[in-house]
C-alpha atoms as a PDB file:
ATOM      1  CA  UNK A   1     107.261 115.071  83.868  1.00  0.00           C
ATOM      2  CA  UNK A   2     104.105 115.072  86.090  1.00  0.00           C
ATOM      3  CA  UNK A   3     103.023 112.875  88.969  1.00  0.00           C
ATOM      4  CA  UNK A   4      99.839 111.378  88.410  1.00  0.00           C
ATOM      5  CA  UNK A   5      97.786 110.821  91.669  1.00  0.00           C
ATOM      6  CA  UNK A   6      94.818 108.695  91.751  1.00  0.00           C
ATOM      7  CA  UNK A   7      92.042 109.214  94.517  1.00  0.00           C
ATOM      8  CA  UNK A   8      88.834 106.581  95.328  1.00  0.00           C
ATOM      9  CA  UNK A   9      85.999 108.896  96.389  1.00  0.00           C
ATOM     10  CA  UNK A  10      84.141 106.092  98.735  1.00  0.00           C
ATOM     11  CA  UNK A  11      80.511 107.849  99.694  1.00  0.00           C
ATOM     12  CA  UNK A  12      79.361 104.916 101.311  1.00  0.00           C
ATOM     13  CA  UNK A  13      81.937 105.433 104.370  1.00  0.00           C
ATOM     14  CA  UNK A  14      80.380 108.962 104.831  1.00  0.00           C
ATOM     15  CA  UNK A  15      77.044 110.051 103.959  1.00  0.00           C
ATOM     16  CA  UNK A  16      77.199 113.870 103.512  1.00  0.00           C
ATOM     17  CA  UNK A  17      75.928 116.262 101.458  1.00  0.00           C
ATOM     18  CA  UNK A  18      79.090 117.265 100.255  1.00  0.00           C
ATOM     19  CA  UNK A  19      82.229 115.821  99.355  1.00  0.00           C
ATOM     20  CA  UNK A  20      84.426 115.369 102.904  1.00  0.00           C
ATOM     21  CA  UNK A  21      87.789 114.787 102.144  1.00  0.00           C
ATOM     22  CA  UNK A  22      87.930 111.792 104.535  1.00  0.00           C
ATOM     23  CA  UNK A  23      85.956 109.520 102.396  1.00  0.00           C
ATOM     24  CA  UNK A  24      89.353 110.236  99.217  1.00  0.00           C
ATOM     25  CA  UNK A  25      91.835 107.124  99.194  1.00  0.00           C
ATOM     26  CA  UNK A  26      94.685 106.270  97.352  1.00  0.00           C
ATOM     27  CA  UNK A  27      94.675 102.979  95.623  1.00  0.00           C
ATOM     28  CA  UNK A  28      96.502 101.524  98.553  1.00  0.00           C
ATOM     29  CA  UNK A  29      94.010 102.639 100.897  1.00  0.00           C
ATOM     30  CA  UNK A  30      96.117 105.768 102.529  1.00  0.00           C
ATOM     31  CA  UNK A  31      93.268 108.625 103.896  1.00  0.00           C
ATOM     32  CA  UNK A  32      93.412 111.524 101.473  1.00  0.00           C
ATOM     33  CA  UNK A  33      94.735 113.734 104.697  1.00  0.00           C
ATOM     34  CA  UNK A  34      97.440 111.354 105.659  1.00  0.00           C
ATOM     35  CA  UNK A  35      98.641 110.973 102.134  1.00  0.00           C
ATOM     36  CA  UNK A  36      98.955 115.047 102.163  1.00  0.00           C
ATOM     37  CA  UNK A  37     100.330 115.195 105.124  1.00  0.00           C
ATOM     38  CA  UNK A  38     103.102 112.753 104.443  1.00  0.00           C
ATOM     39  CA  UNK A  39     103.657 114.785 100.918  1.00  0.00           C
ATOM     40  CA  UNK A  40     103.956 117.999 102.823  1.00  0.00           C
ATOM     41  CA  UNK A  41     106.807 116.306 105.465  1.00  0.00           C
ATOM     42  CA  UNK A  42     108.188 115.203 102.564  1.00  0.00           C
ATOM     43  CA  UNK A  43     108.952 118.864 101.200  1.00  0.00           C
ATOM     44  CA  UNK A  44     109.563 120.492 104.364  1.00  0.00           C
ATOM     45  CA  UNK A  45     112.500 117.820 104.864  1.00  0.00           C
ATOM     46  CA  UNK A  46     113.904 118.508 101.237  1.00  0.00           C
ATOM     47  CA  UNK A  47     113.590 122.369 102.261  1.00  0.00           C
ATOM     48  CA  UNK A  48     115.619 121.595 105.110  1.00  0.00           C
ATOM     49  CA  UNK A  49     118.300 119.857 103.756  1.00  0.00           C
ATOM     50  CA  UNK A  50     118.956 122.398 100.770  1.00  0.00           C
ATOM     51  CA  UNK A  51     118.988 125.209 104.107  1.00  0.00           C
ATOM     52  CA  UNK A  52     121.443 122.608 105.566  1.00  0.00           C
ATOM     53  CA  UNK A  53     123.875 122.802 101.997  1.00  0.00           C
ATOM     54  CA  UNK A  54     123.421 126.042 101.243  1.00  0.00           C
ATOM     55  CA  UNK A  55     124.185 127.063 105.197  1.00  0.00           C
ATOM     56  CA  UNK A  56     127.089 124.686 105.618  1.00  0.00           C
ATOM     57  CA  UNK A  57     131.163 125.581 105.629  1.00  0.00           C
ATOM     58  CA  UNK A  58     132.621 125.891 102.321  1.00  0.00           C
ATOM     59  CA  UNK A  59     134.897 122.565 102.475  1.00  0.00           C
ATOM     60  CA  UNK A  60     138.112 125.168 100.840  1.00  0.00           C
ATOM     61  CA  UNK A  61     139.618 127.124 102.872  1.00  0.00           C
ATOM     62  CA  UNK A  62     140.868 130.929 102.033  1.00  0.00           C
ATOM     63  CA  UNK A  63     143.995 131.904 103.902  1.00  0.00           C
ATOM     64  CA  UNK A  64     144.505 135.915 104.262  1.00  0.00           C
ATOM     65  CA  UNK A  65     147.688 136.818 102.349  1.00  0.00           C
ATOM     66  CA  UNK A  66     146.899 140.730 103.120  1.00  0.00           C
ATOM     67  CA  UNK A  67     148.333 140.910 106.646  1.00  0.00           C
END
């Protein structure tokens, strides 16, 4: 299922020619550039923790019966 995001475009903070990406908002009033980076720290701290399980010690332990 997909996340809907909804941005405010607010020209009246920042009269420009062009759209800046400063003048987006959430509907809680978050700065389009904070809200992306908090969803990018977001996904670089689930990347991290699947590195962390897949990287960990396998909780069995194999004993060497050949020697």
């Amino acid at each position: 299922m997909a996340k809907l995001e909804i941005f405010i475009y607010r020209p009246d903070k920042y009269q420009a020619g062009r759209i800046n990406p400063d003048a987006c908002f959430t509907i809680k009033g978050q700065h389009f550039s904070e809200w992306q980076r908090d969803q990018e720290e977001a996904y670089h701290y689930k990347v991290e923790q699947f590195k962390r399980k897949l990287n960990r010690k396998p909780s069995h332990k194999l004993y060497d019966y050949w020697r």
